[in-house]
C-alpha atoms as a PDB file:
ATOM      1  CA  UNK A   1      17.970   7.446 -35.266  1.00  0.00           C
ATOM      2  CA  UNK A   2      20.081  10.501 -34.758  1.00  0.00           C
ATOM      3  CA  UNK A   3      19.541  12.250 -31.515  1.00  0.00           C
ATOM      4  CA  UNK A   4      19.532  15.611 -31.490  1.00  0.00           C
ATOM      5  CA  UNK A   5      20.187  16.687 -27.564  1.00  0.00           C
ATOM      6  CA  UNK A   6      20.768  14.875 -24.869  1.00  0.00           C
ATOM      7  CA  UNK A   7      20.943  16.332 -20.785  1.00  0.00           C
ATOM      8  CA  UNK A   8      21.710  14.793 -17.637  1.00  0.00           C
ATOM      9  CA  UNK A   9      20.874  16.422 -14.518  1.00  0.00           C
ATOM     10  CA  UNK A  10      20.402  15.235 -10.554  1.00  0.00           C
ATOM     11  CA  UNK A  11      16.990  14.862  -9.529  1.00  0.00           C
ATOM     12  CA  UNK A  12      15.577  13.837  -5.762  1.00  0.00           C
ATOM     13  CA  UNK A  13      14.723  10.302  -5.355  1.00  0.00           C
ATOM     14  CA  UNK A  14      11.373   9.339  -2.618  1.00  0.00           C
ATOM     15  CA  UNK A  15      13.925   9.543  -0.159  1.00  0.00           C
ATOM     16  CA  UNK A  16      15.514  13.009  -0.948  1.00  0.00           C
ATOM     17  CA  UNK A  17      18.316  11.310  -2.073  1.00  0.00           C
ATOM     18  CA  UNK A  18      20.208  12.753  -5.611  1.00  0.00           C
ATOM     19  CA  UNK A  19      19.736  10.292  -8.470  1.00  0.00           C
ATOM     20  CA  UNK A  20      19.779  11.037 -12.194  1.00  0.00           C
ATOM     21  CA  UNK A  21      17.545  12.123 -14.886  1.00  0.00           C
ATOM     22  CA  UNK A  22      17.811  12.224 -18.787  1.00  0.00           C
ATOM     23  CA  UNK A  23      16.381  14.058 -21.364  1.00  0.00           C
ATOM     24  CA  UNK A  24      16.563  12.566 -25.275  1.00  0.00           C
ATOM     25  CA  UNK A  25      15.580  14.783 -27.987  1.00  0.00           C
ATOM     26  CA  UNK A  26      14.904  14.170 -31.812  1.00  0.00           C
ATOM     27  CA  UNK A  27      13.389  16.656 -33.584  1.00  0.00           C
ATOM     28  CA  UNK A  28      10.095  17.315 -31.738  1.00  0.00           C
ATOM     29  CA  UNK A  29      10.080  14.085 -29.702  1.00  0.00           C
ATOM     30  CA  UNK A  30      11.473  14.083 -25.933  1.00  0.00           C
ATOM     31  CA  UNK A  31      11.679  11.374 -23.440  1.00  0.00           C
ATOM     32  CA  UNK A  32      12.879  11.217 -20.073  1.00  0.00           C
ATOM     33  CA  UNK A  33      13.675   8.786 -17.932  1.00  0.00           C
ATOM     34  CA  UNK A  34      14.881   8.199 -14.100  1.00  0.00           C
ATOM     35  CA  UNK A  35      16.884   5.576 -12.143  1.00  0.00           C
ATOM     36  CA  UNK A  36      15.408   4.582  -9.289  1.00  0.00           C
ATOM     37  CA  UNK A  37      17.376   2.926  -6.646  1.00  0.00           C
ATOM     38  CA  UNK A  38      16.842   0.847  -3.453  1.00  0.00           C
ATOM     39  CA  UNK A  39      18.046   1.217   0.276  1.00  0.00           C
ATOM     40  CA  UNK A  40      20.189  -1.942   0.307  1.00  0.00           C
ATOM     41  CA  UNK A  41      22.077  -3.481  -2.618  1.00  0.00           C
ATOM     42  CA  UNK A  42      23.580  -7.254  -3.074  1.00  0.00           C
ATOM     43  CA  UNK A  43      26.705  -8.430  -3.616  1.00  0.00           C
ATOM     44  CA  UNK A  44      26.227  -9.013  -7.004  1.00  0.00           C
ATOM     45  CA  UNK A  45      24.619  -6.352  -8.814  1.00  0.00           C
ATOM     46  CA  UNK A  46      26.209  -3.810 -11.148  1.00  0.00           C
ATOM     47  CA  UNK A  47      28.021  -0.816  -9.634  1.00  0.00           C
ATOM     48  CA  UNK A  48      26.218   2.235  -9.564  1.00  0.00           C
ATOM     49  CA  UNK A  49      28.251   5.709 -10.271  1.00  0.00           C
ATOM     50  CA  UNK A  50      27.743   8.853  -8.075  1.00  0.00           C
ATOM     51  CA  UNK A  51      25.227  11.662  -9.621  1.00  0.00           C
ATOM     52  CA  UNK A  52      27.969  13.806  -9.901  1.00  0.00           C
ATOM     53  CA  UNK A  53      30.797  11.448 -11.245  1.00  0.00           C
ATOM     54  CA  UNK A  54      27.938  10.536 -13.721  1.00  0.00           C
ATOM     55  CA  UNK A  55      27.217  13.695 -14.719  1.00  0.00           C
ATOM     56  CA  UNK A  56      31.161  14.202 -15.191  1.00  0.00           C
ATOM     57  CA  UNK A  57      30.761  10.787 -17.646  1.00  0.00           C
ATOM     58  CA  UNK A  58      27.890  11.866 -19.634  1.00  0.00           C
ATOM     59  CA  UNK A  59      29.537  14.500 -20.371  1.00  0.00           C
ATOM     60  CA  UNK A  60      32.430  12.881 -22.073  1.00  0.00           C
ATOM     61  CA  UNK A  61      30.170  10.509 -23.957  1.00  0.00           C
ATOM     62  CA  UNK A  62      27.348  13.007 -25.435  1.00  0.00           C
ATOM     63  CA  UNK A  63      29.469  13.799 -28.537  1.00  0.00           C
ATOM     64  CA  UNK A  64      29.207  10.413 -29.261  1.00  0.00           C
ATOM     65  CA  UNK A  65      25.791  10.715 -28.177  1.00  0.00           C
ATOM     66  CA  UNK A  66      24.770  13.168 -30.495  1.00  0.00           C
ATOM     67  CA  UNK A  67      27.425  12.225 -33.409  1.00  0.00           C
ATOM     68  CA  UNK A  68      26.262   8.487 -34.045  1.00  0.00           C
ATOM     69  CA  UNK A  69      23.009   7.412 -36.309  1.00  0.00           C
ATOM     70  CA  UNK A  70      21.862   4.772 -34.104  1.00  0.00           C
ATOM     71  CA  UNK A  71      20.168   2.245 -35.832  1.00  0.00           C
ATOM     72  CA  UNK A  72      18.912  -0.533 -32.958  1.00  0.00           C
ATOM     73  CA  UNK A  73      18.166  -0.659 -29.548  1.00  0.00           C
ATOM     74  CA  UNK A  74      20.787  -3.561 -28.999  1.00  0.00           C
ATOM     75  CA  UNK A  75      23.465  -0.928 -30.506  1.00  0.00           C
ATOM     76  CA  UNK A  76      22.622   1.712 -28.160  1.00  0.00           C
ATOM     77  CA  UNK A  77      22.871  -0.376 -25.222  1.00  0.00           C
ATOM     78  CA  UNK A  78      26.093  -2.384 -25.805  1.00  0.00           C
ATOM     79  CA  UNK A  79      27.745   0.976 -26.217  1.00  0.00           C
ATOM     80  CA  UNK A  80      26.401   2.128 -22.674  1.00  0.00           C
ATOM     81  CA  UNK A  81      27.255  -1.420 -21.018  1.00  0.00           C
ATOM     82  CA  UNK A  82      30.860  -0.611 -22.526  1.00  0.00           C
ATOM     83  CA  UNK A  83      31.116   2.482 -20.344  1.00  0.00           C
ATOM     84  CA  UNK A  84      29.563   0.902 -16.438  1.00  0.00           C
ATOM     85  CA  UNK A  85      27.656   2.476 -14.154  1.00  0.00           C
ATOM     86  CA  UNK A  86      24.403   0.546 -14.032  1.00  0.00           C
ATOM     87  CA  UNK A  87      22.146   3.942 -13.349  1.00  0.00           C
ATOM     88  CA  UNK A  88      23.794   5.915 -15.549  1.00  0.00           C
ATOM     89  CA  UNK A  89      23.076   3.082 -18.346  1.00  0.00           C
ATOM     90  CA  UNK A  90      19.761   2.548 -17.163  1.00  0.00           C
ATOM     91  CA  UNK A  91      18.022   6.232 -17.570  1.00  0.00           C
ATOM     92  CA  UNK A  92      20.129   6.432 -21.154  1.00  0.00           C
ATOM     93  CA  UNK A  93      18.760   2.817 -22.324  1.00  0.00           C
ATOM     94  CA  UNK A  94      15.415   3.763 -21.228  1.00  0.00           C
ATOM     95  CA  UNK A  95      15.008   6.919 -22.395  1.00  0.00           C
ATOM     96  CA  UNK A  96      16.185   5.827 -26.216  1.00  0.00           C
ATOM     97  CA  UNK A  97      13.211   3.205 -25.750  1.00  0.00           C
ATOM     98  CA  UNK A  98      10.718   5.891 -25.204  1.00  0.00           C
ATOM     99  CA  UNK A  99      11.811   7.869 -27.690  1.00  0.00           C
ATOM    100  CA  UNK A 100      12.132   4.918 -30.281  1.00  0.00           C
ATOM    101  CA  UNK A 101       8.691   4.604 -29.206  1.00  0.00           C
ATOM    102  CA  UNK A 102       6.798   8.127 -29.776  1.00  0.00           C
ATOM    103  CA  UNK A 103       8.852   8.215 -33.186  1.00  0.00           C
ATOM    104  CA  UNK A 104       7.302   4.906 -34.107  1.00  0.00           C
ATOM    105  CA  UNK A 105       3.626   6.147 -32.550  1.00  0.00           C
ATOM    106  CA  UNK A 106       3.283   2.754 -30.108  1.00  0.00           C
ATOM    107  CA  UNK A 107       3.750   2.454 -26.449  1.00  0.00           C
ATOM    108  CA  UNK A 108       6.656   1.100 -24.692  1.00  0.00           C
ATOM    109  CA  UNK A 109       5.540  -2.152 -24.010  1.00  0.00           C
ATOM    110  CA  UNK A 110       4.603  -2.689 -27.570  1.00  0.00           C
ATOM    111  CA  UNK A 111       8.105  -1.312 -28.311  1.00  0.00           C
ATOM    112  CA  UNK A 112      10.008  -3.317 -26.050  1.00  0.00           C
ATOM    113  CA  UNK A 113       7.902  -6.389 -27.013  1.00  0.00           C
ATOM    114  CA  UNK A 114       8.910  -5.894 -30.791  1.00  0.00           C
ATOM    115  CA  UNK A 115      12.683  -5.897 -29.968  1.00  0.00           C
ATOM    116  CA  UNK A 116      12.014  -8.823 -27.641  1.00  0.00           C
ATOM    117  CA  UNK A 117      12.884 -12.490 -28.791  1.00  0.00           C
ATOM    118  CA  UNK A 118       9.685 -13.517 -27.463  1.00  0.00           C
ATOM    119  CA  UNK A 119       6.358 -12.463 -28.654  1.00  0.00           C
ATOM    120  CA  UNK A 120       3.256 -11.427 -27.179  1.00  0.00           C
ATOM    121  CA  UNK A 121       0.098 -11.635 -28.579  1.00  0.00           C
ATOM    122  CA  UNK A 122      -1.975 -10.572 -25.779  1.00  0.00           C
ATOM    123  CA  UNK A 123      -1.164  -8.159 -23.440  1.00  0.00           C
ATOM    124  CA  UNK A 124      -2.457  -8.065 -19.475  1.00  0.00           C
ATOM    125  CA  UNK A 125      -1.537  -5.573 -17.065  1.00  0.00           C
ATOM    126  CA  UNK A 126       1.058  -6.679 -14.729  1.00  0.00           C
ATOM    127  CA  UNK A 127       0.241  -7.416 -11.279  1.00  0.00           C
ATOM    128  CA  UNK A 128       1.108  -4.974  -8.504  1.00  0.00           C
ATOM    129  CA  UNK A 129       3.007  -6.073  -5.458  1.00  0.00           C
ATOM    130  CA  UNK A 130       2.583  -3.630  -2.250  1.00  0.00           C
ATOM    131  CA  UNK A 131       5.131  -3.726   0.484  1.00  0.00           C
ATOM    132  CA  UNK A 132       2.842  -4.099   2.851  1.00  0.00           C
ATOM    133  CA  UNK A 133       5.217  -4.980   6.172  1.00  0.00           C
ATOM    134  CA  UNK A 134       9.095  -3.977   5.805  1.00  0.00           C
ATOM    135  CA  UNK A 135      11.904  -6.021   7.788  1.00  0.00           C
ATOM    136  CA  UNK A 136      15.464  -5.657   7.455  1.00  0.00           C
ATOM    137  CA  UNK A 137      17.202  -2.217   6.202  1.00  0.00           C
ATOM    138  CA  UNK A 138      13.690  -1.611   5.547  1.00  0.00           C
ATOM    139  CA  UNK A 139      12.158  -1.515   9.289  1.00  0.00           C
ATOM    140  CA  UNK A 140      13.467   1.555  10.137  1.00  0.00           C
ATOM    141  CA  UNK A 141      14.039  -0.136  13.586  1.00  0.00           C
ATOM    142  CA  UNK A 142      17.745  -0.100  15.180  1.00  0.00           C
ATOM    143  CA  UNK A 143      16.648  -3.974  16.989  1.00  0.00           C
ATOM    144  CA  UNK A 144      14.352  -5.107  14.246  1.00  0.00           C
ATOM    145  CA  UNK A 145      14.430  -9.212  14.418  1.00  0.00           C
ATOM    146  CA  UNK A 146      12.866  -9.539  10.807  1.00  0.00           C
ATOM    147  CA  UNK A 147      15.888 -10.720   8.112  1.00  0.00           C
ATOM    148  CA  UNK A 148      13.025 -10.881   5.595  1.00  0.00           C
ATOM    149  CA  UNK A 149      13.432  -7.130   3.720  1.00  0.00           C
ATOM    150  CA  UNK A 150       9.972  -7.043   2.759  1.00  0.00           C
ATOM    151  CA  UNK A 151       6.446  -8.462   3.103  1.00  0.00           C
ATOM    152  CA  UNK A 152       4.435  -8.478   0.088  1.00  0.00           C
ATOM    153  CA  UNK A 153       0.916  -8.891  -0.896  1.00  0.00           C
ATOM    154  CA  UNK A 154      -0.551  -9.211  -4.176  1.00  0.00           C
ATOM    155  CA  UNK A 155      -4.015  -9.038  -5.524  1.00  0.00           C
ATOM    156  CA  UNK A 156      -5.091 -11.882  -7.559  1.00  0.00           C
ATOM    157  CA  UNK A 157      -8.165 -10.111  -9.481  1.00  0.00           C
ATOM    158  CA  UNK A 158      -7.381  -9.268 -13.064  1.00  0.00           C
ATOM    159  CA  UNK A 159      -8.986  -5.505 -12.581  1.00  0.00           C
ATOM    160  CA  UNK A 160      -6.021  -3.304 -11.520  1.00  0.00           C
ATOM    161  CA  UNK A 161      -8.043  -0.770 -10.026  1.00  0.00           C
ATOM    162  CA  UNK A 162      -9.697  -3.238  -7.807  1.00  0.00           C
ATOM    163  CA  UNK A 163      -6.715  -4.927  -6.411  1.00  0.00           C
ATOM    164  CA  UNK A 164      -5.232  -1.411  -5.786  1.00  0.00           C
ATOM    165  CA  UNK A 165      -8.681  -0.858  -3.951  1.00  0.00           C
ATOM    166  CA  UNK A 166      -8.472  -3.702  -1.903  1.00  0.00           C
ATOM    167  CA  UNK A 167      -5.103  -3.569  -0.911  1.00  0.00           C
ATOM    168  CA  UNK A 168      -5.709  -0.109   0.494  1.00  0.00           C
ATOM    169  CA  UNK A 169      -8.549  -1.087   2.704  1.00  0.00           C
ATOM    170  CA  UNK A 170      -6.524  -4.370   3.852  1.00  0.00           C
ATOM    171  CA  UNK A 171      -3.549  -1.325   4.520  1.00  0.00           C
ATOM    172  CA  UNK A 172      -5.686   0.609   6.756  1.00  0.00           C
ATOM    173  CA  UNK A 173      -7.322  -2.262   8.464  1.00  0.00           C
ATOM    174  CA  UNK A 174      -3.890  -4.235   9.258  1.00  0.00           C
ATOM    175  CA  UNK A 175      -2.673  -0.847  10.792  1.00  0.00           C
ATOM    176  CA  UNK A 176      -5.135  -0.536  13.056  1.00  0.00           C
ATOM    177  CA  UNK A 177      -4.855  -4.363  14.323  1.00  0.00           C
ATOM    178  CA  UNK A 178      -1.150  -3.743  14.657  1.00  0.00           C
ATOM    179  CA  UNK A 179      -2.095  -1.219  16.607  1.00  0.00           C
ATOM    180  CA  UNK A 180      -4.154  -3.360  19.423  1.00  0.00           C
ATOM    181  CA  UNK A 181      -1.915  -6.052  19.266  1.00  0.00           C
ATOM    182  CA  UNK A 182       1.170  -3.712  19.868  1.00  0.00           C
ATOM    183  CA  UNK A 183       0.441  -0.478  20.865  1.00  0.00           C
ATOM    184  CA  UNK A 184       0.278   2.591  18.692  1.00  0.00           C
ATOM    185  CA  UNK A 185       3.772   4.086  19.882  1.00  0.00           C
ATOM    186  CA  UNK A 186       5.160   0.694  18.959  1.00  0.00           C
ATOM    187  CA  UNK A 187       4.029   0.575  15.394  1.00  0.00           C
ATOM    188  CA  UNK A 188       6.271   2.526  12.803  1.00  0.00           C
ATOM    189  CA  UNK A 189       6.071   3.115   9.133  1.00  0.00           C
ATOM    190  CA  UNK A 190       9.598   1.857   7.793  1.00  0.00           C
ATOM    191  CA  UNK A 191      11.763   3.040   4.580  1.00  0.00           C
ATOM    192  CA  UNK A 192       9.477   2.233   2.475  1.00  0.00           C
ATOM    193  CA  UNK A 193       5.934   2.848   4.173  1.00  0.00           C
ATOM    194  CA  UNK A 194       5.297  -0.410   4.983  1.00  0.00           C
ATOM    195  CA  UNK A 195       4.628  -0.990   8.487  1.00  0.00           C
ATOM    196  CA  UNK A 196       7.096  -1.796  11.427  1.00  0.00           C
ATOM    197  CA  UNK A 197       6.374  -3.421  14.297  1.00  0.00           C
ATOM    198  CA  UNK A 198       8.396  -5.807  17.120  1.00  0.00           C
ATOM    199  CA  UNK A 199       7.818  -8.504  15.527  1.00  0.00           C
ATOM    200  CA  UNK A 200       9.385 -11.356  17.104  1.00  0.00           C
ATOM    201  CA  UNK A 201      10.631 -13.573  13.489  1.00  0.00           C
ATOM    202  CA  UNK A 202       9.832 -13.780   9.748  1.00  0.00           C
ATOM    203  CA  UNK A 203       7.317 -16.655  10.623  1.00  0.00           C
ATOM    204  CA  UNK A 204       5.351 -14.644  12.805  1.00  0.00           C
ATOM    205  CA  UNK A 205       4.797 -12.015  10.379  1.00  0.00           C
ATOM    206  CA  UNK A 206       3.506 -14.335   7.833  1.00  0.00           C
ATOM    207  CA  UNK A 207       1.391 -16.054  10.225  1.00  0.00           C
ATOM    208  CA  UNK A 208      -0.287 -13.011  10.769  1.00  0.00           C
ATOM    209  CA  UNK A 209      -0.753 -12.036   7.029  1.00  0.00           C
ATOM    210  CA  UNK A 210      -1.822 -15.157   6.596  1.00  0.00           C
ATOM    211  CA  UNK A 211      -4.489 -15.212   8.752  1.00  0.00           C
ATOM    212  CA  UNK A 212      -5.914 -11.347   8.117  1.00  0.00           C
ATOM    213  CA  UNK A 213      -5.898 -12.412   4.801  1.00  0.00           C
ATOM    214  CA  UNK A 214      -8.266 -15.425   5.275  1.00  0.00           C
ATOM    215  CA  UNK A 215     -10.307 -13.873   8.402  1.00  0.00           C
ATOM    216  CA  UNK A 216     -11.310 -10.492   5.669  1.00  0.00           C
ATOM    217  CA  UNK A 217     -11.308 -13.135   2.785  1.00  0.00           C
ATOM    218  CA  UNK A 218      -9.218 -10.876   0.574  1.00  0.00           C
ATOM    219  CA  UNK A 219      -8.513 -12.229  -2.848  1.00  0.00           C
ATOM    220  CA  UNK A 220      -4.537 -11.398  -1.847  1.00  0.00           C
ATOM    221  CA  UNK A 221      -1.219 -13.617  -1.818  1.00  0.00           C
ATOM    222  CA  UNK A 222       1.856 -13.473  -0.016  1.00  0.00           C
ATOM    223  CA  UNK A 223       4.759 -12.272  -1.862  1.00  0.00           C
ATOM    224  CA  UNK A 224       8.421 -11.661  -0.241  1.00  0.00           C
ATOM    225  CA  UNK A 225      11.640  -9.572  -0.949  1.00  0.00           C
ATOM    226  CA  UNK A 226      14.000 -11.387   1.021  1.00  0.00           C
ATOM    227  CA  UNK A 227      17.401  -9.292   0.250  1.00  0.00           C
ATOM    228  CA  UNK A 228      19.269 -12.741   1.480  1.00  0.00           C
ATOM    229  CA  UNK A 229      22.562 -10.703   0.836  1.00  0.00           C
ATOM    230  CA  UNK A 230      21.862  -8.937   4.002  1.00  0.00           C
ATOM    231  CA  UNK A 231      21.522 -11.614   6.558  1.00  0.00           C
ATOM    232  CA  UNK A 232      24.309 -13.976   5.177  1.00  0.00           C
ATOM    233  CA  UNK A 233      27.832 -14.792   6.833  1.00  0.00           C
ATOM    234  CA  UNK A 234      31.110 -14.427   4.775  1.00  0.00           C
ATOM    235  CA  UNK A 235      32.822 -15.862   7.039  1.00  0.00           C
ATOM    236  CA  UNK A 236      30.992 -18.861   8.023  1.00  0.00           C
ATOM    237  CA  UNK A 237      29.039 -19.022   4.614  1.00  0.00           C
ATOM    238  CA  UNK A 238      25.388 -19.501   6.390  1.00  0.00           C
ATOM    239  CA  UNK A 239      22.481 -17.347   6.329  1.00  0.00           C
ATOM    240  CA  UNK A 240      20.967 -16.606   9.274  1.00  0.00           C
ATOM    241  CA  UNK A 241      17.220 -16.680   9.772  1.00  0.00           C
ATOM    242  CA  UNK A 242      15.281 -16.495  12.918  1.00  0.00           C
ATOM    243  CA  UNK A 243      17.986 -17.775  14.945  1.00  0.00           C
ATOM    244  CA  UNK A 244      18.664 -20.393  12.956  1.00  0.00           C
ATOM    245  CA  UNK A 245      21.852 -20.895  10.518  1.00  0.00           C
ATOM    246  CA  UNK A 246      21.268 -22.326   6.926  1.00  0.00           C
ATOM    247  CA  UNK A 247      23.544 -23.361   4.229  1.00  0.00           C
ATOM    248  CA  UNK A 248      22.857 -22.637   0.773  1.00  0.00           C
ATOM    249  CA  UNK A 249      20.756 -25.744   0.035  1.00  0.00           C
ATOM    250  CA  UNK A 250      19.252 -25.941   3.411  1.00  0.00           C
ATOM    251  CA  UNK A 251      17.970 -22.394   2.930  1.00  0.00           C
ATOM    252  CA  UNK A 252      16.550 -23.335  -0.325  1.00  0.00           C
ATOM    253  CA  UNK A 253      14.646 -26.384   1.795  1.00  0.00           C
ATOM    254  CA  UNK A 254      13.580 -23.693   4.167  1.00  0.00           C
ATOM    255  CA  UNK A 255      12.231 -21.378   1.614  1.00  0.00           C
ATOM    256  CA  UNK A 256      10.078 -24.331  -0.035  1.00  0.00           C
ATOM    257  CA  UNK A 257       8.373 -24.996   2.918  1.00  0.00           C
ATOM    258  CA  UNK A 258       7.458 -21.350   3.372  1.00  0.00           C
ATOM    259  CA  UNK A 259       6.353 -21.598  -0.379  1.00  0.00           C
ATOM    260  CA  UNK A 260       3.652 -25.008   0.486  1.00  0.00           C
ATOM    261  CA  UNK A 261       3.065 -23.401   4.196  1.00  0.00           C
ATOM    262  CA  UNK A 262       2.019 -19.645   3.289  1.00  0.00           C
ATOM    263  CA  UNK A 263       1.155 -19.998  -0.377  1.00  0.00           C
ATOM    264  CA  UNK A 264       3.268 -18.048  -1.648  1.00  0.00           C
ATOM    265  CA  UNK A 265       3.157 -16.393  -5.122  1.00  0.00           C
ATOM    266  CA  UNK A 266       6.965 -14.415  -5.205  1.00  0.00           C
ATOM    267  CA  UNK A 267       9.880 -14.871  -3.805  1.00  0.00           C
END
């Protein structure tokens, strides 16, 4: 496949923040793609590159861009992974996979899952997972207690509109018993719309999903984003959680009681 054009240019993320946004053409086909990108990072993912130091990169690369005849996804991408910067490689990769896709007339999950080592026969709609309660970076909170990033729930029913439904009643409804149980000046939306509260430790949050859960006998599970980069020591390699240090393994121990206590689904 031989693409034709290819432009980079800085978009506005959710937060009003600059990310990046490419444009693939081949002949009459175009596909775009974006990189999102969260509020905190860990320690070990790939480097990200400033919009505009990535729009100085692209730049460098689109002859070769434009110039190769690229014959395989795999190709594509081990040429991008040879150049870093893990947005600038993402909105590339994925915008070649959309546009392999409308040239071969499929959608992108039946794209992807032909490239894919594995095969899937039957195809389901993946489950959503709503950040329902944020903690950490996420509360929005200068003397937020919560280490947990963020509090999850997903719907178990296999309709996608339903769970979406039901998730946005059980939104409304927590928010107002937030409300009574803390006051409404006392009751924030953090980063990422989840709500914000003074929450006194991880375990008390899930205690009370737990039981509004049960009490409105939602068909929802607990799911969490724990962003353990963000509460762990260097120095005295321990994680800290609700007051409490943990090694490595005893954290692990910790989290598998959570699992068994609060049915958990992710993690």
């Amino acid at each position: 496949m031989k693409i034709s054009d290819a432009n980079l240019k800085i978009i506005l993320n959710s937060r009003g923040e600059e990310t990046l946004e490419v444009a693939l053409n081949m002949d009459m086909f175009l596909a775009k793609a974006s990189a999102p990108s969260g509020k905190s990072r860990g320690s070990y993912e790939a480097a990200v590159l400033e919009p505009p130091e990535a729009i100085s990169k692209f730049e460098n690369i689109k002859p070769q861009i434009l110039n190769n005849d690229w014959q395989t996804q795999e190709e594509f991408d081990k040429f991008l992974i040879s150049l870093g910067g893990a947005n600038l490689m993402l909105v590339l990769s994925l915008a070649f996979a959309r546009l392999k896709a409308k040239i071969e007339n499929i959608e992108l999950f039946q794209y992807i899952n032909n490239i894919s080592q594995i095969k899937i026969e039957k195809f389901t709609l993946p489950k959503p997972i709503f950040n329902i309660i944020n903690g950490g970076v996420h509360s929005g909170q200068q003397d937020c207690k919560l280490e947990f990033q963020e509090f999850q729930v997903i719907p178990t029913v296999d309709d996608f509109a339903l769970g979406l439904s039901i998730v946005k009643e059980g939104y409304r409804k927590l928010g107002e018993f937030l409300v009574e149980k803390f006051e409404k000046n006392q009751v924030l939306l953090g980063d990422e719309a989840g709500y914000s509260a003074p929450f006194q430790s991880n375990e008390e949050v899930l205690d009370i999903l737990w039981d509004f859960i049960n009490e409105h006998n939602y068909p929802l599970r607990i799911g969490l984003d724990l962003a353990a980069s963000q509460f762990y020591n260097k120095e005295k390699l321990v994680y800290f959680v609700d007051g409490k240090e943990y090694s490595a393994e005893e954290l692990k121990k910790y989290y598998l009681e959570l699992i068994d206590r609060y049915q958990l689904i992710s993690l």
